[in-house]
C-alpha atoms as a PDB file:
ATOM      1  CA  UNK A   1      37.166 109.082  96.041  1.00  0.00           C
ATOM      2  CA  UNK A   2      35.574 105.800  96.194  1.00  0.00           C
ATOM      3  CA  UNK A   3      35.335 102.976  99.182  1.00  0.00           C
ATOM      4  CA  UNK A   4      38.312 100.253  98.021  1.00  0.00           C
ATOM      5  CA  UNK A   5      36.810  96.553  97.243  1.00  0.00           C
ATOM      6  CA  UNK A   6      38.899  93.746  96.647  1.00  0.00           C
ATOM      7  CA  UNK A   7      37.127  90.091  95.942  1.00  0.00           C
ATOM      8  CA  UNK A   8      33.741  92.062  96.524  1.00  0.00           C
ATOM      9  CA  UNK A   9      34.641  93.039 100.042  1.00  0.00           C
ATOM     10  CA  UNK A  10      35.444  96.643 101.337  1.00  0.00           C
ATOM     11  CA  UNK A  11      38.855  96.800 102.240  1.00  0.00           C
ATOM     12  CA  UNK A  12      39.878  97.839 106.000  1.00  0.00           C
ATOM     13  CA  UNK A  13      42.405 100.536 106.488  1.00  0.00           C
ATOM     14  CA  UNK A  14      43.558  98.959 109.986  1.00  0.00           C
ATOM     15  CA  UNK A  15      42.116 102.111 111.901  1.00  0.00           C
ATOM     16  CA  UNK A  16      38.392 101.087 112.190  1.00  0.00           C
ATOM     17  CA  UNK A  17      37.452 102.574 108.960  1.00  0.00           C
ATOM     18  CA  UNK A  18      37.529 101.182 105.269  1.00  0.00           C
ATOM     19  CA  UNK A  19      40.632 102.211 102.667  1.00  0.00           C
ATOM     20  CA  UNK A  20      39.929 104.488  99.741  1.00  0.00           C
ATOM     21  CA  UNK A  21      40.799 104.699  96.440  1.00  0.00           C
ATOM     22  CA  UNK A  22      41.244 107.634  94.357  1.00  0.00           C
ATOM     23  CA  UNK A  23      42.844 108.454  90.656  1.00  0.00           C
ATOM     24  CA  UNK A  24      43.768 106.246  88.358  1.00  0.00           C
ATOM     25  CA  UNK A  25      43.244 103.262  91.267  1.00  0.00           C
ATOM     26  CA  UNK A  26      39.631 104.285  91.381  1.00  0.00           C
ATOM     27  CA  UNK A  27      39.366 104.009  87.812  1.00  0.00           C
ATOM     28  CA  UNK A  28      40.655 100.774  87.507  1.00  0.00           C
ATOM     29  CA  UNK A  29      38.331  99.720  90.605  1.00  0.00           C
ATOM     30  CA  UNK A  30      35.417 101.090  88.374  1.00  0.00           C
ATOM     31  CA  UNK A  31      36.702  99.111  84.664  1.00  0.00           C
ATOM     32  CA  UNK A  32      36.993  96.174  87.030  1.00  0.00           C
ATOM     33  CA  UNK A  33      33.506  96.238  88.414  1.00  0.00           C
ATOM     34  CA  UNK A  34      32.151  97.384  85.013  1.00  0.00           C
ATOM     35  CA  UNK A  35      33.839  94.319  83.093  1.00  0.00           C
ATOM     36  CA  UNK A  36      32.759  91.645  85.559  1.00  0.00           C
ATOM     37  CA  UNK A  37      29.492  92.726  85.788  1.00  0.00           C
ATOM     38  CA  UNK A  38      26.755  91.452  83.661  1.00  0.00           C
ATOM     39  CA  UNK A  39      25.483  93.969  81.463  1.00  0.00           C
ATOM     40  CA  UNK A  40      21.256  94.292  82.344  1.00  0.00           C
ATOM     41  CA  UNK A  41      21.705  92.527  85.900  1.00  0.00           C
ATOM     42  CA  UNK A  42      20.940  96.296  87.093  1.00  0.00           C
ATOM     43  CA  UNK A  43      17.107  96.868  86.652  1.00  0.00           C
ATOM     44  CA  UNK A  44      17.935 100.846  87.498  1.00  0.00           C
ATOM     45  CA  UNK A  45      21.048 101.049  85.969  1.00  0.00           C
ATOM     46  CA  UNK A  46      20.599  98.547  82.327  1.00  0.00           C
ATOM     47  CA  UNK A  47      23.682  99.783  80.486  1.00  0.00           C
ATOM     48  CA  UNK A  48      26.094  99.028  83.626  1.00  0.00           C
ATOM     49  CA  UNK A  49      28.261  95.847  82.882  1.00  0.00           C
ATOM     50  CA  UNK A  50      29.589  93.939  79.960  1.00  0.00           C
ATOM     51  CA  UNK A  51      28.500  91.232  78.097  1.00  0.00           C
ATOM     52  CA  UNK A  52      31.808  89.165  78.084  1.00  0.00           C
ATOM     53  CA  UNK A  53      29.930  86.815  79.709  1.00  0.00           C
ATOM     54  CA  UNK A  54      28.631  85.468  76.056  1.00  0.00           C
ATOM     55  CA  UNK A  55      32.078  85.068  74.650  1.00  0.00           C
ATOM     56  CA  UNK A  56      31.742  81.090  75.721  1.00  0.00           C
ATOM     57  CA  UNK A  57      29.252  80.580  73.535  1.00  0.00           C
ATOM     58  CA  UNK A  58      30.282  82.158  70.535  1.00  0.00           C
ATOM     59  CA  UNK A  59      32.770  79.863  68.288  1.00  0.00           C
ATOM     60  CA  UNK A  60      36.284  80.731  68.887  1.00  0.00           C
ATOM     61  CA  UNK A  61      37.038  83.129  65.797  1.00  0.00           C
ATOM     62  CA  UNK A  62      34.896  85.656  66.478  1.00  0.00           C
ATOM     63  CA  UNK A  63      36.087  85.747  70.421  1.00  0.00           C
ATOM     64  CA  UNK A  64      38.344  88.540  70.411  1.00  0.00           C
ATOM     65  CA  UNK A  65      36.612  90.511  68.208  1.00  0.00           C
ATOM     66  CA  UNK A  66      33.959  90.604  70.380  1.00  0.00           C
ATOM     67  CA  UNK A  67      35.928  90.338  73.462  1.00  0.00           C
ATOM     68  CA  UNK A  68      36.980  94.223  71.798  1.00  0.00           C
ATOM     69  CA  UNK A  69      33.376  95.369  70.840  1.00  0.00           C
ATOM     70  CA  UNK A  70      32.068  94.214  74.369  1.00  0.00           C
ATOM     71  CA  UNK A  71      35.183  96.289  76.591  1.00  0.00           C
ATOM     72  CA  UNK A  72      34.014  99.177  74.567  1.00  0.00           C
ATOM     73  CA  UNK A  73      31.062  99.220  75.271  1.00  0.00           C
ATOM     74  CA  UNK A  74      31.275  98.720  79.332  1.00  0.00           C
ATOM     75  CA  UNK A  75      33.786 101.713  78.879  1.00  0.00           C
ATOM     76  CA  UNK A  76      31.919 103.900  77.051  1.00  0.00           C
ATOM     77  CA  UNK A  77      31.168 106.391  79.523  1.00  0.00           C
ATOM     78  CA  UNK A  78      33.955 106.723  81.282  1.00  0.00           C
ATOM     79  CA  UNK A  79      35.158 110.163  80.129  1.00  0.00           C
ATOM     80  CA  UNK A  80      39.331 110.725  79.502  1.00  0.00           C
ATOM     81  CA  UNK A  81      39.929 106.885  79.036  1.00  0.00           C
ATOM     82  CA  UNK A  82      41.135 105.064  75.758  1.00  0.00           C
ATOM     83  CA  UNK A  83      41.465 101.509  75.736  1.00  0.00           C
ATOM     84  CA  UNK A  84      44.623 100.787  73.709  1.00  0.00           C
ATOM     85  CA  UNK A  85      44.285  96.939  73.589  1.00  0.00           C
ATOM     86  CA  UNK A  86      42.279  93.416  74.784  1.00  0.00           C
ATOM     87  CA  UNK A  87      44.538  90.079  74.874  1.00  0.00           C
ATOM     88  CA  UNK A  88      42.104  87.344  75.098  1.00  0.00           C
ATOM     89  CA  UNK A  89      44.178  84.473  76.950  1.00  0.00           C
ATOM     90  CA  UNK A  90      41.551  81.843  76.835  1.00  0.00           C
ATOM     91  CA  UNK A  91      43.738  78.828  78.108  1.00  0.00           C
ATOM     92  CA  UNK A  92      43.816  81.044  81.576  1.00  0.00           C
ATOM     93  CA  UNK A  93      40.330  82.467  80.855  1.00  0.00           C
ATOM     94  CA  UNK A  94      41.666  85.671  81.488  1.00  0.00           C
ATOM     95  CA  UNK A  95      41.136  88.947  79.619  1.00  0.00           C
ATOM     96  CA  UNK A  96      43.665  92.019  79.577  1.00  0.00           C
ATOM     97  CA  UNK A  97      42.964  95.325  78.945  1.00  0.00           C
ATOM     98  CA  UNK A  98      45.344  98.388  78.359  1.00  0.00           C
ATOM     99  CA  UNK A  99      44.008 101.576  78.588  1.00  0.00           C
ATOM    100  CA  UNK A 100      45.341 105.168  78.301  1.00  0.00           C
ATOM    101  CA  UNK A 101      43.807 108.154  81.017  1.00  0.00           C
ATOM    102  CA  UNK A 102      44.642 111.541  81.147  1.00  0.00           C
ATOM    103  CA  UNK A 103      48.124 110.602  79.582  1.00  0.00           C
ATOM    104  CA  UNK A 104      48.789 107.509  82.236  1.00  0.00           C
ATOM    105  CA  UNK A 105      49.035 104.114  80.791  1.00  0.00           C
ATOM    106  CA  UNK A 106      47.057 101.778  82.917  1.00  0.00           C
ATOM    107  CA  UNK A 107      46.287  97.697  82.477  1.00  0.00           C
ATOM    108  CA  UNK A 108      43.656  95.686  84.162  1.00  0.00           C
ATOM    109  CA  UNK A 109      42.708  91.946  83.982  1.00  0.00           C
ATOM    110  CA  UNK A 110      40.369  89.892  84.659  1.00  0.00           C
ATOM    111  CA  UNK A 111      38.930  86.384  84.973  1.00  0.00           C
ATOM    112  CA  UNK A 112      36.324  84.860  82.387  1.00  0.00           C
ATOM    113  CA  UNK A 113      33.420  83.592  83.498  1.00  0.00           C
END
């Protein structure tokens, strides 16, 4: 069970303490954090992150192909989880992901930098 964040901010649970998240919410918290983070920002921790913060500067054919190898990759270690799909919706600079774990379908999305 992890502490909840929302906007980078623990979340209250209206009692003095902070909400928590657990099952297929904490995973999603974790692909989240793992997808918006920039992969080697962690000194301790190198392989934490994505690098789907280069997809700007790549030409816009080989976006979503990379868009693909780079969700992977942030992914790779989470154990039971399958991603299933990445829609790259540059005109929102959004990215959606669809992932399969233990048997649940889940989707997460977030924003470009």
């Amino acid at each position: 069970m992890e502490l909840m964040l929302k906007e980078g901010d623990y979340v209250p649970d209206g009692e003095g303490g902070l909400r928590r998240v657990a099952g297929g919410e904490e995973l999603l918290q974790r692909v989240v954090f793992k997808l918006t983070a920039r992969r080697g920002k962690f000194p301790l921790l190198p392989e934490l992150g994505s690098r789907l913060y280069l997809l700007t500067r790549e030409k816009p054919g080989r976006r979503r192909a990379l868009a693909e190898q780079y969700v992977a990759e942030a992914l790779a270690d989470e154990p039971d989880l399958l991603v299933t799909g990445v829609t790259l919706d540059e005109a929102r600079q959004r990215l959606h992901v669809t992932l399969v774990w233990q048997g649940k379908d889940l989707a997460a999305a977030v924003a470009l930098p």
